[in-house]
Structures are given as structure tokens and as C-alpha cells.
Protein backbone atom coordinates (compact mmCIF):
# COMPACT_ATOMS: atom_id res chain seq x y z
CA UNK A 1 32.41 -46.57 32.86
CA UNK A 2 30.02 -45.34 36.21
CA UNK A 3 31.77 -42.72 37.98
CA UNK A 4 32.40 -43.19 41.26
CA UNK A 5 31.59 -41.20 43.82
CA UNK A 6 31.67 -40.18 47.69
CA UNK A 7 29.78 -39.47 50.53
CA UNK A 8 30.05 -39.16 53.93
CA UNK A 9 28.44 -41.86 56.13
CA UNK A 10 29.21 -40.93 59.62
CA UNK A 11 31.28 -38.10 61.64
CA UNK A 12 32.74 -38.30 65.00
CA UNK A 13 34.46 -35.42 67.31
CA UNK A 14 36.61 -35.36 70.76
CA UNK A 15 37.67 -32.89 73.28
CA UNK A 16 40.36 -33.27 75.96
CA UNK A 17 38.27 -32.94 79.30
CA UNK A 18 40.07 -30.53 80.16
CA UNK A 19 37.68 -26.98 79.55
CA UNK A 20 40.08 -23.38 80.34
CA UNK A 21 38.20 -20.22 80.30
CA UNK A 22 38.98 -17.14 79.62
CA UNK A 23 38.88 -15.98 82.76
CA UNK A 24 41.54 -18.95 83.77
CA UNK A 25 43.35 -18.33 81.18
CA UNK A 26 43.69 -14.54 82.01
CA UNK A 27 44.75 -15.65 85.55
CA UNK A 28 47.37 -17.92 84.55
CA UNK A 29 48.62 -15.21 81.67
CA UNK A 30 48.60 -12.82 84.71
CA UNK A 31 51.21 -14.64 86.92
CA UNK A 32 53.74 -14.64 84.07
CA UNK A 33 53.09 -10.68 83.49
CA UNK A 34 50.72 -11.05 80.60
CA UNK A 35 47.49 -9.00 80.80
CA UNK A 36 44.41 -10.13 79.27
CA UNK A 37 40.82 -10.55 80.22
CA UNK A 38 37.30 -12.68 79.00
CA UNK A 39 35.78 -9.49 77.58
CA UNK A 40 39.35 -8.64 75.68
CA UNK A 41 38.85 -12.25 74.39
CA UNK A 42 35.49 -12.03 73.34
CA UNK A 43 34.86 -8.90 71.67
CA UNK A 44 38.10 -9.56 69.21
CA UNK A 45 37.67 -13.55 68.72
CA UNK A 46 34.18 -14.85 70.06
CA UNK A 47 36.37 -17.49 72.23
CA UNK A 48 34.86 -18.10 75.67
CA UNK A 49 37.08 -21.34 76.47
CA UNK A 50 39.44 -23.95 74.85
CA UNK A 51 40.15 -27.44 75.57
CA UNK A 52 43.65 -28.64 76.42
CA UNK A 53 45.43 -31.93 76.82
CA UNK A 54 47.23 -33.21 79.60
CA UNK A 55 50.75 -34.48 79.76
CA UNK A 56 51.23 -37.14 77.77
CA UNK A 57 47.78 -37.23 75.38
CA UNK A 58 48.96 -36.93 71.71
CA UNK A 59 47.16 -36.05 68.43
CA UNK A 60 46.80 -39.59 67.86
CA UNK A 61 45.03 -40.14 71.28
CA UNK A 62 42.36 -37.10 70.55
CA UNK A 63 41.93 -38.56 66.41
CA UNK A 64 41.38 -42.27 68.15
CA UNK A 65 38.55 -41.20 69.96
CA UNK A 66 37.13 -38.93 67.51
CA UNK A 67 37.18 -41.29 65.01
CA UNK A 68 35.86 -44.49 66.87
CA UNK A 69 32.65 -42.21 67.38
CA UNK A 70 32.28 -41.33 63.01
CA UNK A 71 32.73 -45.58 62.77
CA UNK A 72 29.99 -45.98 65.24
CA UNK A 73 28.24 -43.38 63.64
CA UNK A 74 28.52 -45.18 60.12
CA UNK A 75 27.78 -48.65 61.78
CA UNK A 76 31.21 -49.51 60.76
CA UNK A 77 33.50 -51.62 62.74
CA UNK A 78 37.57 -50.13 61.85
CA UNK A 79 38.68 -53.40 59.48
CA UNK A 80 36.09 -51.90 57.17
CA UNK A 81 38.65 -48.89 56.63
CA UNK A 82 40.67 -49.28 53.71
CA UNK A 83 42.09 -45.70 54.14
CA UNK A 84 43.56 -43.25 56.52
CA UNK A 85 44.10 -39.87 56.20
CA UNK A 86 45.12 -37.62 58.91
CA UNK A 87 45.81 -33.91 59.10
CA UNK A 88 47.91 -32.66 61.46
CA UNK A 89 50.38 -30.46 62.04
CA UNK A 90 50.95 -31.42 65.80
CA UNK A 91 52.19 -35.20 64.79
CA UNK A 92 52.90 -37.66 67.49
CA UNK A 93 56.43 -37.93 65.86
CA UNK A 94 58.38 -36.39 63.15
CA UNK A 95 57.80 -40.12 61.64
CA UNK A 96 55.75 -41.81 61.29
CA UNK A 97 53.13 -40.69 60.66
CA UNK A 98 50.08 -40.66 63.28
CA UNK A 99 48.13 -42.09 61.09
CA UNK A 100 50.53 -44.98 61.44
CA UNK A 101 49.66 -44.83 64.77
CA UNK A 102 46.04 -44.26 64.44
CA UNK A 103 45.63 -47.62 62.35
CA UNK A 104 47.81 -49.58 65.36
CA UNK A 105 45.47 -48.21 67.69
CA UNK A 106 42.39 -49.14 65.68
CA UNK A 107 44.06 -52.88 65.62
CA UNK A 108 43.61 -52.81 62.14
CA UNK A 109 46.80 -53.62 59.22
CA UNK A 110 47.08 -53.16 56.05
CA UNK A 111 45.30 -50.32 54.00
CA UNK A 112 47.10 -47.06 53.35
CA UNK A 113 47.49 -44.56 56.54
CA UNK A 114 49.43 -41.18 55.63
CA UNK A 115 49.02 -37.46 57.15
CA UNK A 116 47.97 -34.37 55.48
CA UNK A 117 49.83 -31.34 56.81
CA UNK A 118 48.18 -27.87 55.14
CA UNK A 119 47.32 -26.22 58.67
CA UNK A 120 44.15 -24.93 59.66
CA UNK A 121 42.75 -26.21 56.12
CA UNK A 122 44.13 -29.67 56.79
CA UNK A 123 41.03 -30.98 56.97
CA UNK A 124 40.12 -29.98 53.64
CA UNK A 125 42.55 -31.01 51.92
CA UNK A 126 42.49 -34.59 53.34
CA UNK A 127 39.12 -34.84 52.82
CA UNK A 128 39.87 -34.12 48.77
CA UNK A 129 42.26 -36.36 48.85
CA UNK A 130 40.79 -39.46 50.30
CA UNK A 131 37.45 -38.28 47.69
CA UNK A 132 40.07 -38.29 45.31
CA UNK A 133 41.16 -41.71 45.86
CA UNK A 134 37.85 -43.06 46.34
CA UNK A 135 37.23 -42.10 42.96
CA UNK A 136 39.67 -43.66 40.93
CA UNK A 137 39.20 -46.98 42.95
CA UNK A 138 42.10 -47.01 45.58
CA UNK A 139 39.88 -47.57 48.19
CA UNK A 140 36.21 -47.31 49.33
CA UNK A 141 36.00 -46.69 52.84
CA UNK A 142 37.91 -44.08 54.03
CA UNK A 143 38.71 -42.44 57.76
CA UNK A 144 39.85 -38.73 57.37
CA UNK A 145 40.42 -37.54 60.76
CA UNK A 146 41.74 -33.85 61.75
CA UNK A 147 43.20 -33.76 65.20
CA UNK A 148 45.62 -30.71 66.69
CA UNK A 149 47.15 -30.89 70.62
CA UNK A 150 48.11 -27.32 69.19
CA UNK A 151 48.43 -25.89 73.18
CA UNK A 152 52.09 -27.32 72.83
CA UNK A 153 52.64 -24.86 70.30
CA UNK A 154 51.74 -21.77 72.03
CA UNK A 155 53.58 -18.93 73.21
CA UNK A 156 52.33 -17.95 76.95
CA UNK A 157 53.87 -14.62 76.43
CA UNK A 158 51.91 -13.58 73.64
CA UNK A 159 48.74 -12.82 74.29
CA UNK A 160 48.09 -12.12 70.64
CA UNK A 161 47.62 -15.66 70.12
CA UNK A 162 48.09 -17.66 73.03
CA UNK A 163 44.30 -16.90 73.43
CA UNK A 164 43.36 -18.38 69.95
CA UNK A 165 44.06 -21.94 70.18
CA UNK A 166 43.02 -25.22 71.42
CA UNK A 167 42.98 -29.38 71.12
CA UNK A 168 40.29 -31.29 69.54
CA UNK A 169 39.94 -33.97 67.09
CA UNK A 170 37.22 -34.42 64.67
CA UNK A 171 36.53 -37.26 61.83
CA UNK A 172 34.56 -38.72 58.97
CA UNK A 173 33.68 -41.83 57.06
CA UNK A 174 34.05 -41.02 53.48
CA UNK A 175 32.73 -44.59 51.37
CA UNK A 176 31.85 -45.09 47.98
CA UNK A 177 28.42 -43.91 46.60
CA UNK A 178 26.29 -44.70 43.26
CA UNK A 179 24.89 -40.72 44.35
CA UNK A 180 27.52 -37.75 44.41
CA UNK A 181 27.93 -36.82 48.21
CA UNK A 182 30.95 -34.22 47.37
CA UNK A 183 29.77 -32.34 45.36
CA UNK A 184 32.93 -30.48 43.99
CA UNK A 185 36.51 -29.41 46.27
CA UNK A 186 38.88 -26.37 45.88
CA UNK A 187 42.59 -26.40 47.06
CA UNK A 188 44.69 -23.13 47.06
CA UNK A 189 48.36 -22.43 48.34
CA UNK A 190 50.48 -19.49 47.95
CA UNK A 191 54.29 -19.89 49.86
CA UNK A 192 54.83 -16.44 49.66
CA UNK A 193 52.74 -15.87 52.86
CA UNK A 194 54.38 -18.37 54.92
CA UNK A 195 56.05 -16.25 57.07
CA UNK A 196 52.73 -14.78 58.24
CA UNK A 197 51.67 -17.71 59.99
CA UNK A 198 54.27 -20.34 61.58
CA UNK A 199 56.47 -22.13 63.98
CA UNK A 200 59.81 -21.49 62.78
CA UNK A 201 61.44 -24.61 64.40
CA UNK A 202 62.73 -27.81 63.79
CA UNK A 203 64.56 -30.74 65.14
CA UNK A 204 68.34 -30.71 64.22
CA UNK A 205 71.18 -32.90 65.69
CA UNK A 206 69.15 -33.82 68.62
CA UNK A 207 67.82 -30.12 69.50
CA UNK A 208 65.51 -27.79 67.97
CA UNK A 209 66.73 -25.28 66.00
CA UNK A 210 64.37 -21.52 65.73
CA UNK A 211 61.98 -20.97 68.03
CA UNK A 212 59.43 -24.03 67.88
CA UNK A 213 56.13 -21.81 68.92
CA UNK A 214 53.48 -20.34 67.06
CA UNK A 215 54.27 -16.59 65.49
CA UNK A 216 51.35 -14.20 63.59
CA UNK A 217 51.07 -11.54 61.59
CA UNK A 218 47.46 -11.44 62.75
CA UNK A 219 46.41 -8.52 60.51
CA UNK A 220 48.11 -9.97 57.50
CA UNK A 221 46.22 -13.20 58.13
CA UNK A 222 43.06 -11.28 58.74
CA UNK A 223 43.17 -9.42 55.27
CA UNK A 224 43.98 -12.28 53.61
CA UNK A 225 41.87 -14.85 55.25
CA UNK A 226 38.45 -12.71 54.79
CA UNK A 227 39.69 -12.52 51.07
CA UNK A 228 40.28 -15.68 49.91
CA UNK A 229 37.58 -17.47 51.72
CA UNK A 230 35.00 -16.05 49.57
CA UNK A 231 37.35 -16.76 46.27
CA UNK A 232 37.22 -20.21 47.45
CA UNK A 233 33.61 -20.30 48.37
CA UNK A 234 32.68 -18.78 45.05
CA UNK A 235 34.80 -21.74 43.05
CA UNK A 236 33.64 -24.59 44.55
CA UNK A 237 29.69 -23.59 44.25
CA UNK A 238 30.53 -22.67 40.50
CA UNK A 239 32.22 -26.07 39.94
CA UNK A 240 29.06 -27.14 41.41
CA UNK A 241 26.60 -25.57 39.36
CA UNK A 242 25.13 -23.94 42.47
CA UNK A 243 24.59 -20.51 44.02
CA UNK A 244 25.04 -19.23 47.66
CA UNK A 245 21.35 -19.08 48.25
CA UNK A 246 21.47 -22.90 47.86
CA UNK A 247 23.67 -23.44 50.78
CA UNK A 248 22.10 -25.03 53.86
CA UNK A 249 25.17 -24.76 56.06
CA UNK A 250 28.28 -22.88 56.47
CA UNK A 251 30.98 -24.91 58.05
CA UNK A 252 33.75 -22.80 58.03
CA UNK A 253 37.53 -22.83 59.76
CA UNK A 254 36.60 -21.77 63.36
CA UNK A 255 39.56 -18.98 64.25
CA UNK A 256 37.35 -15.80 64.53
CA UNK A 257 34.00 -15.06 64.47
CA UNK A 258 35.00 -11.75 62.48
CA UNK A 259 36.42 -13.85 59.72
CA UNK A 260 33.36 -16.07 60.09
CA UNK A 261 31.36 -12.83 59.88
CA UNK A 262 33.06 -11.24 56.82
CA UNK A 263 32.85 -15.00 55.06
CA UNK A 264 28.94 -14.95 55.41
CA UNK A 265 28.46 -11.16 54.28
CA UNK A 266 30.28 -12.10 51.38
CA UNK A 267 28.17 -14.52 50.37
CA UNK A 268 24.85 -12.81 51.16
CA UNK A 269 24.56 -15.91 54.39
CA UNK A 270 23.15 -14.94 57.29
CA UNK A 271 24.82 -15.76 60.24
CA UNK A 272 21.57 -18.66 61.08
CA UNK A 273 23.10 -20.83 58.00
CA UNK A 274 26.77 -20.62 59.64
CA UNK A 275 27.77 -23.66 61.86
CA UNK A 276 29.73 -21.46 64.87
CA UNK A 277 31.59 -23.86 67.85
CA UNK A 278 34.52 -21.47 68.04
CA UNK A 279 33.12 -20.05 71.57
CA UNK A 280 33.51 -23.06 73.22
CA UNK A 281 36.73 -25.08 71.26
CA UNK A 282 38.62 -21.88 70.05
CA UNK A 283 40.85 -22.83 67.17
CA UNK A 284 41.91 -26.20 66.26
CA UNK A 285 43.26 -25.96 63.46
CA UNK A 286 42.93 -28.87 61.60
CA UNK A 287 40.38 -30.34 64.00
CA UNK A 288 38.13 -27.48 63.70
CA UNK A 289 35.87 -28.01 60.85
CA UNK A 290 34.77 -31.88 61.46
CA UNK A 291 34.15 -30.72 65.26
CA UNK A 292 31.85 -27.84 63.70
CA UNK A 293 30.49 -30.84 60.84
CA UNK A 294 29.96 -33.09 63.84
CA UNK A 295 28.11 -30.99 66.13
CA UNK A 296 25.58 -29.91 63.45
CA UNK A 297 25.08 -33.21 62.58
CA UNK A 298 24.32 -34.60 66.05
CA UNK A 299 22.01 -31.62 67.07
CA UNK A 300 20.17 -32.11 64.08
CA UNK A 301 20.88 -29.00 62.09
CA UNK A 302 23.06 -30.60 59.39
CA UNK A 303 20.18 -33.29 57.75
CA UNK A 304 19.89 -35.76 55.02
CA UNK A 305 19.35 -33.41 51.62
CA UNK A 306 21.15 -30.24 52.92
CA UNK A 307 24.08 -28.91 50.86
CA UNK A 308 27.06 -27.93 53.12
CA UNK A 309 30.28 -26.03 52.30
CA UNK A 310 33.05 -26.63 54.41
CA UNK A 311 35.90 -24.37 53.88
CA UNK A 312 39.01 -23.54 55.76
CA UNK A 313 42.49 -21.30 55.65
CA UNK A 314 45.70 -21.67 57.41
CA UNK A 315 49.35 -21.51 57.35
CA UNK A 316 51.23 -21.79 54.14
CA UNK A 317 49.35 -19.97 52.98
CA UNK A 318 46.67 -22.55 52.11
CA UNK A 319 42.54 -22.23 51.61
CA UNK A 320 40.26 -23.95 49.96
CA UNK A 321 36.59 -26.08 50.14
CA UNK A 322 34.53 -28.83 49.97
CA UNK A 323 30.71 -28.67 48.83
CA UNK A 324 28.72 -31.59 49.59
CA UNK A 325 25.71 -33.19 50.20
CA UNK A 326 24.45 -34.62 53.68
């Protein structure tokens, strides 16, 4: 029997209109007695600005948009979809699940629709799901979308990481191919880090019970970030059969351009083979990695041929990667 296989035929990206700079930020932080400023921002993250939402946009608003553009880019109209998987960890609802909601806003019925919530490396582990799925024959066409309206999440008294984050959506076709496109995919968790990284709240009796913003043990996630990033990075290519001098692009997790930075030294990269957008969307979590994978593609970097890892880590604590072929 043929193996099946999986590539990605078209990717698609949205930001809220809405650009903050540092520099607005700072002013806003400053009228609630939090002191910050662009070069503070800068030299520790490589964030210039962030996107927000307004009232009322959702995650499944931002992954509409984002994905629309990856159909168009595919030359696919949405009933061509027989999948949809979303990661998020800003849902619309508690249930169900936006990508419920995605498919009712696509108009479409019918074919699975379920989220993915792993954080910041969301997006990878959706897309190794739906390649997973695609190759046992559950579907063919698939949309993975990552989308985050993380600014709800914040806490505008710490400036430790109120600074970080931002909204964004970003999304891919995945279909069926006679030619590997993935190439090979490495997932990771370790629950004994998840108090590092979280929002220790949830919904209980018709309140919220802990404190439902972000908290970070930034050095923690530093150390460990930088570390397993090149385990993961080092997996993947030798499930590949491939070396780090055959890697075209970089498309990592955009939270830091220091983590970015230690990734590539790791991996003897320089920092021309790294796809960086973190300056302009800080991180979105989830979203952050098919916005990257999107704007390389449109600008022409990312081209038919190239090999590409994409590799994130987040919350949980969960890393891992995706190798593939453009």
C-alpha cells in the first residue's frame, strides 16, 4: 500500500488593525504606575509593537480571516475542507470549540472541526495532527489554523510580560500528496513545568476561580526554552535524514529574539536563514509561527524546494517541530 503523504498548499495570516507601540504601550503602563520604555522593550525582547483586538473580536474572528486568505492561497473554496484543526488557548468559549465556530463561519458542515490547546507550540502540534490524519486516510484537505486574542490575558501591572504579547491568527492548507511535504514532526511535554508558565484560572459556579491572567517564571522559561528547542530541532532533522546545513528556513516560536538567537547558534544558522516577525506582532502564541510561515512565503523567501523547520515551545511545558518541504 502507497503511503500517503502531506503538504502544504497554501498559508494565510491576520492582524487586528489595531498596531500599539512601545512607546504607547509605555504611556498607557505609565498612567497605572507601571514604568517601562521602547528601548527597555527592545534590547530584552526585539518587540517594537503588537497588535490588539477590539471589544468584541474573538479568536475565531482573527482564524476566519487568516484562514480565508491560506484557501485563496491554495485556490480552494472552504467545502473542499474535510478537516479543522485549531489551536488556541484563547477559545471563543469554554465549548465548543472555535473550530466549531470557525466551520459555521466558513458556511461549511460536516467534516471534523476540534481545537488543539499546547500553548505557544499549538501550532505544531495541530499541524502533526491533521498530517497525522491525512495519513491514515481520515481526511485529505485539511485547515490548521493558530489564532490567540491573548491581550485578554494580560496583566497591565506586570511589565514583565504585559510587553510580550499580542493577537494574530495564522493558517495552512495541509492536502494529500503522492510527494512527502512534512518531512518528519516532534512533540514533547513535560507537566512538571507547568507552573512556570500559566493562567491559573478557571470558570466555577458562574465566576472564575484563581487569578485568570498570564503569570512567568521568565528565567525558568528562558533556560528551558533555549534548551529544548535545539533537542527538538536536532530530532526532527535526524528523523529526517537531514543535517542543519540543509535547512533553508528557520521558522521558529516568535517570543524573543534571544531565544531565537540561542536556537540558531545552536544549530550553526545564521541569523539570514531565521524567519524573524516578532518586532512587529510580538508573541502570539499559537498564531505566531504560521504568521512567520506566511510572511516568508508571500515575500518570496520561503520557495518551492526549500526545507523549513518550524518549531515552537510554550506552556505545559510543551516543544516540539515540524520539518517540511515548501
Amino acid at each position: 500500500m502507497t503511503r500517503r503523504h502531506s503538504r502544504i498548499a497554501g498559508t494565510g495570516s491576520f492582524l487586528p488593525p489595531r498596531r500599539v507601540s512601545n512607546e504607547e504601550l509605555a504611556a498607557q503602563l505609565a498612567e497605572r504606575g507601571v514604568q517601562t520604555s521602547d528601548s527597555w522593550i527592545v534590547e530584552r525582547t526585539g518587540i517594537h509593537a503588537r497588535h490588539f483586538v477590539d471589544d468584541g473580536v474573538m479568536a475565531s474572528d482573527l482564524a476566519l480571516a487568516a484562514a480565508q486568505a491560506a484557501l485563496q492561497a491554495a485556490g480552494l473554496t472552504a467545502d473542499a475542507i474535510d478537516l479543522i484543526v485549531v489551536a488556541t488557548s484563547t477559545p471563543d468559549m469554554v465549548f465548543p470549540s472555535t473550530a466549531a465556530i470557525v466551520q459555521r463561519k466558513l458556511g461549511v458542515a460536516g467534516c471534523p472541526a476540534f481545537d488543539v490547546q499546547a500553548v505557544c507550540t499549538g501550532f505544531v502540534y495541530a499541524l502533526t495532527v491533521a498530517d497525522a490524519m491525512l495519513a491514515n486516510g481520515s481526511a485529505s484537505r485539511a485547515l490548521v489554523i493558530g489564532t490567540e486574542v491573548f491581550s485578554r490575558l494580560l496583566d497591565f501591572d506586570d511589565r514583565g510580560t504585559c510587553v510580550l504579547f499580542g493577537d494574530g491568527a495564522g493558517a495552512v492548507v495541509l492536502e494529500t500528496s503522492g510527494e512527502p511535504g512534512i518531512l518528519a514532526t516532534d512533540l514533547n511535554a513535560d507537566g512538571s513545568y507547568a507552573d512556570i508558565l500559566c493562567v491559573p484560572g478557571h470558570v466555577a459556579g458562574g465566576g472564575i476561580l484563581g487569578k485568570p491572567l498570564l503569570k512567568m517564571d521568565g528565567r525558568a522559561v528562558f533556560k528551558l526554552a533555549v534548551n529544548v528547542l535545539g533537542q527538538t530541532a536536532r530530532t526532527v532533522l535526524d528523523k529526517a535524514g537531514l543535517a542543519p546545513s540543509d535547512i533553508d528556513w528557520l521558522v521558529p516560536h516568535q517570543a524573543n529574539i534571544r531565544i531565537m538567537q540561542s536556537t540558531a547558534r545552536k544549530l550553526h544558522l545564521s541569523m539570514d536563514k531565521v524567519l524573524v516577525t516578532v518586532g512587529e506582532h510580538g508573541n502570539t502564541s499559537a498564531a505566531s509561527i504560521p504568521l512567520a510561515l506566511d510572511q516568508g512565503v508571500r515575500d518570496g523567501r520561503i520557495r518551492p524546494g526549500h526545507i523549513v523547520l518550524l518549531e515552537g515551545v510554550g506552556g505545559g511545558f510543551t516543544w516540539g517541530s515540524v520539518l517540511f518541504r515548501a
